[in-house]
Protein backbone atom coordinates (compact mmCIF):
# COMPACT_ATOMS: atom_id res chain seq x y z
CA UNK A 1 -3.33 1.03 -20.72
CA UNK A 2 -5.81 -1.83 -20.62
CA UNK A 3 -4.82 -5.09 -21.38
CA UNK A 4 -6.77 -7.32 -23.85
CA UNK A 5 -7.12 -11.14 -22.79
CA UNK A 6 -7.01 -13.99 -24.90
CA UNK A 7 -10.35 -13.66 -25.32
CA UNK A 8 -9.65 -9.72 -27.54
CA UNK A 9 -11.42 -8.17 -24.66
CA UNK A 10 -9.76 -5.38 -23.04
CA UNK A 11 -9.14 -6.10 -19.02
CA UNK A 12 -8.42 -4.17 -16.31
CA UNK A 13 -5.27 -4.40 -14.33
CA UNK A 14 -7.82 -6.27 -11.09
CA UNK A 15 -9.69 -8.15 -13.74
CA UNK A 16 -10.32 -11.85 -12.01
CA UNK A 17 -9.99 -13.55 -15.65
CA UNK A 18 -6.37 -12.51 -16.42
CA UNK A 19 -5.31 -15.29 -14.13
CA UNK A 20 -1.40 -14.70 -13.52
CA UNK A 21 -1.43 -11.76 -14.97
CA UNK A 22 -3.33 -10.02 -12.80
CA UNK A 23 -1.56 -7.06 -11.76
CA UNK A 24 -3.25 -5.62 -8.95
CA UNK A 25 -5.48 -6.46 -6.33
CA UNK A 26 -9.01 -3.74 -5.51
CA UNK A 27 -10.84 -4.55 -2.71
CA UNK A 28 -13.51 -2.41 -0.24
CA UNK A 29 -15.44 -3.01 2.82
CA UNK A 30 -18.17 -0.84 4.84
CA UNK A 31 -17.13 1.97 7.28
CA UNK A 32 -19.24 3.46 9.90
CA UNK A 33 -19.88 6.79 9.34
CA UNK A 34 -23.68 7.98 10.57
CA UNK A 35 -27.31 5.63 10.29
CA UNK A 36 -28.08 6.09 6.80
CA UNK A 37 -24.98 7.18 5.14
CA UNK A 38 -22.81 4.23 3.35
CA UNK A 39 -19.34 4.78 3.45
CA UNK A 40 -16.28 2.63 1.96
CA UNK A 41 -12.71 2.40 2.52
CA UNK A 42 -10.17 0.56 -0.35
CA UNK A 43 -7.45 -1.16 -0.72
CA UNK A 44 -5.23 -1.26 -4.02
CA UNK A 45 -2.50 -4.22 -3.66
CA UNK A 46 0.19 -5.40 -7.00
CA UNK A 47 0.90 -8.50 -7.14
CA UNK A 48 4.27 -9.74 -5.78
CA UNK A 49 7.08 -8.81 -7.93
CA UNK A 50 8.81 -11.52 -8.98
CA UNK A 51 11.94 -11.83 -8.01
CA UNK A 52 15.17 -10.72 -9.48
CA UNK A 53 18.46 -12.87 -10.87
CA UNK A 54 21.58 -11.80 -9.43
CA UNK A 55 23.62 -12.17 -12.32
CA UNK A 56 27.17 -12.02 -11.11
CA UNK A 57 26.05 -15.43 -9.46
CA UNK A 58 24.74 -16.81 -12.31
CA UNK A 59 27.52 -16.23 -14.47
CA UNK A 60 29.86 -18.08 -12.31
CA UNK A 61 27.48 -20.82 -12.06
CA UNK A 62 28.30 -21.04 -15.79
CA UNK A 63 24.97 -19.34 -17.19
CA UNK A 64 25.30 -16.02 -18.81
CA UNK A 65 22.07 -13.79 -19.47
CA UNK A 66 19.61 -15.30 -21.48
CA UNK A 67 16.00 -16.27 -21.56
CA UNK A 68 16.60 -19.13 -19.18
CA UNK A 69 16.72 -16.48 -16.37
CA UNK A 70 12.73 -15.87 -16.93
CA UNK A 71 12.31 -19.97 -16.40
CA UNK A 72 14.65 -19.45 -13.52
CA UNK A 73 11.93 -16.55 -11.91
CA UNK A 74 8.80 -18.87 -12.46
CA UNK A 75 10.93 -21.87 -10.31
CA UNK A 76 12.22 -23.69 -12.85
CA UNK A 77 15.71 -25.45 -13.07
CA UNK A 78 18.23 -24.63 -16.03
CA UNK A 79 20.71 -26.59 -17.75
CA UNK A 80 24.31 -24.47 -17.71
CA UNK A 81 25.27 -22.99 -20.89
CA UNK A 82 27.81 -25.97 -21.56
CA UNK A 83 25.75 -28.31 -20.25
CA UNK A 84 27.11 -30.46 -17.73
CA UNK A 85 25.61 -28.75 -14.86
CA UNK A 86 22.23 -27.24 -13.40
CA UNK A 87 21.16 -24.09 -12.02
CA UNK A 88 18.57 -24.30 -9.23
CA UNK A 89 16.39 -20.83 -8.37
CA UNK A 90 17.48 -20.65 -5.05
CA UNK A 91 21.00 -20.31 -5.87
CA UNK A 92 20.60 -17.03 -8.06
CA UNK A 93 17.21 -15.74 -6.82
CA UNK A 94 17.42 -12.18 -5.20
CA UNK A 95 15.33 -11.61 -1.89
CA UNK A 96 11.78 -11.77 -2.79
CA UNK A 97 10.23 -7.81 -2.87
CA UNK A 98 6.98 -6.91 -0.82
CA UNK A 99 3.74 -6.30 -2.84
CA UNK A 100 2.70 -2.76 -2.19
CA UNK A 101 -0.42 -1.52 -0.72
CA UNK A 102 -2.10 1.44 -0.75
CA UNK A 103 -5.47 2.07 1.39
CA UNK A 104 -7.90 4.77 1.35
CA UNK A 105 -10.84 5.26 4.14
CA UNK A 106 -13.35 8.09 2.93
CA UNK A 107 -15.28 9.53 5.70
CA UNK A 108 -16.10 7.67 8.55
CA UNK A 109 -16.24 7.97 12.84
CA UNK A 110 -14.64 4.36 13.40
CA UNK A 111 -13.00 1.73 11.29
CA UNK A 112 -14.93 -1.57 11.51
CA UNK A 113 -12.19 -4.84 11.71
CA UNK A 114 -13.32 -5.99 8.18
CA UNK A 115 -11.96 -2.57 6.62
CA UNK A 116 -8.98 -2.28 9.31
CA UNK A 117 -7.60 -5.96 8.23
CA UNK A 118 -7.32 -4.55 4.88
CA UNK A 119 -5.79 -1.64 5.95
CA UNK A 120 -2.81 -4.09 7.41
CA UNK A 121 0.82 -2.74 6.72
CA UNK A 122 -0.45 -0.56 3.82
CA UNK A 123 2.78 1.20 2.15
CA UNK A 124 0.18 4.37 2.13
CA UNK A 125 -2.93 5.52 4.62
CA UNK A 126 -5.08 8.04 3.08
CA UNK A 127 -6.92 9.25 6.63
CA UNK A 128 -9.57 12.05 7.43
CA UNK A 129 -8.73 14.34 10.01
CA UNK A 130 -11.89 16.52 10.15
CA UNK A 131 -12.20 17.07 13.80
CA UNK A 132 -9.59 18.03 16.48
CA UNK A 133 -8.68 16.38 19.70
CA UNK A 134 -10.58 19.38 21.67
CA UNK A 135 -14.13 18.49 19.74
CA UNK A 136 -14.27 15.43 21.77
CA UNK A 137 -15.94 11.97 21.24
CA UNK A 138 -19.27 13.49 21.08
CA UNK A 139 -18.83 15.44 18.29
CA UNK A 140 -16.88 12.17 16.30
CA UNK A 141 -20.23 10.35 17.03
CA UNK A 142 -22.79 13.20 16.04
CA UNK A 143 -20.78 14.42 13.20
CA UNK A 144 -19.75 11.59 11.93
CA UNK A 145 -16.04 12.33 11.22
CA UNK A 146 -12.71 11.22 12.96
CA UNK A 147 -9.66 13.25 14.29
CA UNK A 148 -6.18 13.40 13.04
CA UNK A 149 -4.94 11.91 16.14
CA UNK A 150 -7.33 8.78 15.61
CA UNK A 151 -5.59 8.98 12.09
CA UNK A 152 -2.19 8.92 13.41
CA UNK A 153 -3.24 6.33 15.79
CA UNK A 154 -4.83 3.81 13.52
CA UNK A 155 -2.20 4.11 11.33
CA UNK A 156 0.31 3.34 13.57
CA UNK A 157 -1.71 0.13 14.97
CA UNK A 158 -2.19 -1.04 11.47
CA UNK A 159 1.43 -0.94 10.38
CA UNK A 160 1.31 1.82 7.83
CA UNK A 161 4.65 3.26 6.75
CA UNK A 162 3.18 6.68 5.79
CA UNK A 163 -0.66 8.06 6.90
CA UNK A 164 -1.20 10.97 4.49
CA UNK A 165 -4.13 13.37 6.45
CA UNK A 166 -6.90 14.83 4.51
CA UNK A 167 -10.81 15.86 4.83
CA UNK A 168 -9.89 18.90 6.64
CA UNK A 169 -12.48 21.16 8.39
CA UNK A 170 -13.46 24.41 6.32
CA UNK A 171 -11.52 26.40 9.31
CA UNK A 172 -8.43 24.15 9.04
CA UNK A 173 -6.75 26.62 6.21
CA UNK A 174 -4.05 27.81 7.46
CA UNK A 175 -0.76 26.37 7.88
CA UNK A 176 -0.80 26.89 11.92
CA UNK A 177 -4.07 24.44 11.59
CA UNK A 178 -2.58 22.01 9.64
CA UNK A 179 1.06 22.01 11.41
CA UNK A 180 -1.35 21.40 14.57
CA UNK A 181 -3.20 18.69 12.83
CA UNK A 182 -0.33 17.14 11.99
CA UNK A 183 0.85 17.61 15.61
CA UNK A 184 -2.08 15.42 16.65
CA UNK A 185 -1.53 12.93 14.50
CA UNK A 186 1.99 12.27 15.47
CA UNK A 187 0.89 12.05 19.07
CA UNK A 188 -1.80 9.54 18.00
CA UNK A 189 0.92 7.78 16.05
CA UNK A 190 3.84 7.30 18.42
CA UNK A 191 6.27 7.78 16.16
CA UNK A 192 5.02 4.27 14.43
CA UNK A 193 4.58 6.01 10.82
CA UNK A 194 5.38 8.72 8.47
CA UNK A 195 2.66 11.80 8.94
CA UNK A 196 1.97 14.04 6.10
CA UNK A 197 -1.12 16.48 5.09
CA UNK A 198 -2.59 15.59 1.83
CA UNK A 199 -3.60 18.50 -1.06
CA UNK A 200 -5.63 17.76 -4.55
CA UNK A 201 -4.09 16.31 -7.25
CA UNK A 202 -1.07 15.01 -4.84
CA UNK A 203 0.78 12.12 -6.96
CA UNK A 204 3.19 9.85 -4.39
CA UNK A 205 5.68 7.59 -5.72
CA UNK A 206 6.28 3.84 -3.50
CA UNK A 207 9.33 2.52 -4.51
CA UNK A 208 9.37 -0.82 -5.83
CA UNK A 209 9.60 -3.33 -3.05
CA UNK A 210 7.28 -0.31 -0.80
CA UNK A 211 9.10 2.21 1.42
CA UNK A 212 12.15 1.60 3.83
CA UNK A 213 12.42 4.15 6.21
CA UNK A 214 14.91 2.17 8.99
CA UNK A 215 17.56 2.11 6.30
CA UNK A 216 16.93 5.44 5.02
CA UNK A 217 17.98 6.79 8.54
């Protein structure tokens, strides 16, 4: 749903002119895919939630729930409820959550540093993996399409928590291919990053705060 400014013009959730309440971040920059053909990866980033009251500590500060725990999130000090004391942030603030990321490269043979800085601990990697490790760096530079162990590998080196594969060749059908594919691109990966294929229509869900594997295991 868009949002209309102050201004009764509706915004998007990246518009510049919402200020503060701009809710997420859109940005792009050049791949290199072949002379002649422009390709772009992107970035989609939320701003950083803001961060939670822990109410339990609160109420024994002598402030019970109220709309003095919204001043409290923007950094403001609070009076207690009686009065004769003050609540500072810190005291009640919850451990600030990371903004999530999500990053999508559309077909390329290499990842120029502009588009890989973006790419930077990215909650979600949306990767081709056209070619195979067998086709060889020739065919990456004549084709103009990467592998899925370049996938796993860039995904690994960039800090991504989960590289979904897609772009697969016409041949790569079956599930042997894609198991195989996916075989790559955990080789590539080192273990660094969540590997999964990729199908149309796929929805993913990143939790609030982005994804946590270490303490899921």
């Amino acid at each position: 749903m868009l949002k209309k400014g102050e201004d009764g013009f509706n915004r998007l959730p990246n518009d510049v002119n919402l200020g503060k309440n701009r809710r997420l971040f859109i940005k792009a920059a050049e791949l290199d895919r072949l002379g002649g053909i422009q390709t772009f990866g992107y970035t989609v980033e939320e701003q950083t939630p803001p961060r939670n009251i822990d109410a339990k500590k609160a109420t024994a500060l002598g402030l019970k729930p109220s709309k003095k725990y919204s001043l409290l999130k923007m950094g403001e000090s609070v009076p207690t409820d009686d009065g004769t004391g003050v609540v500072e942030p810190e005291q009640v603030l919850l451990e600030e959550l990371r903004a999530r990321k999500l990053a999508v490269l559309s077909d390329h043979r290499r990842v120029p540093p502009p588009m890989a800085g973006l790419c930077r601990n990215a909650d979600f990697l949306v990767h081709e993996a056209t070619l195979r490790m067998e086709d060889g760096v020739d065919k990456i530079k004549i084709r103009g399409h990467n592998t899925a162990e370049n996938a796993g590998m860039f995904g690994g080196d960039m800090g991504c928590e989960v590289v979904a594969l897609n772009h697969f060749a016409s041949k790569a059908i079956s599930e042997e291919v894609i198991e195989s594919l996916l075989a790559e691109a955990r080789h590539g990966n080192r273990n660094r990053s969540q590997i999964i294929s990729s199908y149309d229509f796929m929805e993913v869900w990143i939790p609030r705060g982005g994804f946590n594997f270490d303490s899921a295991s």
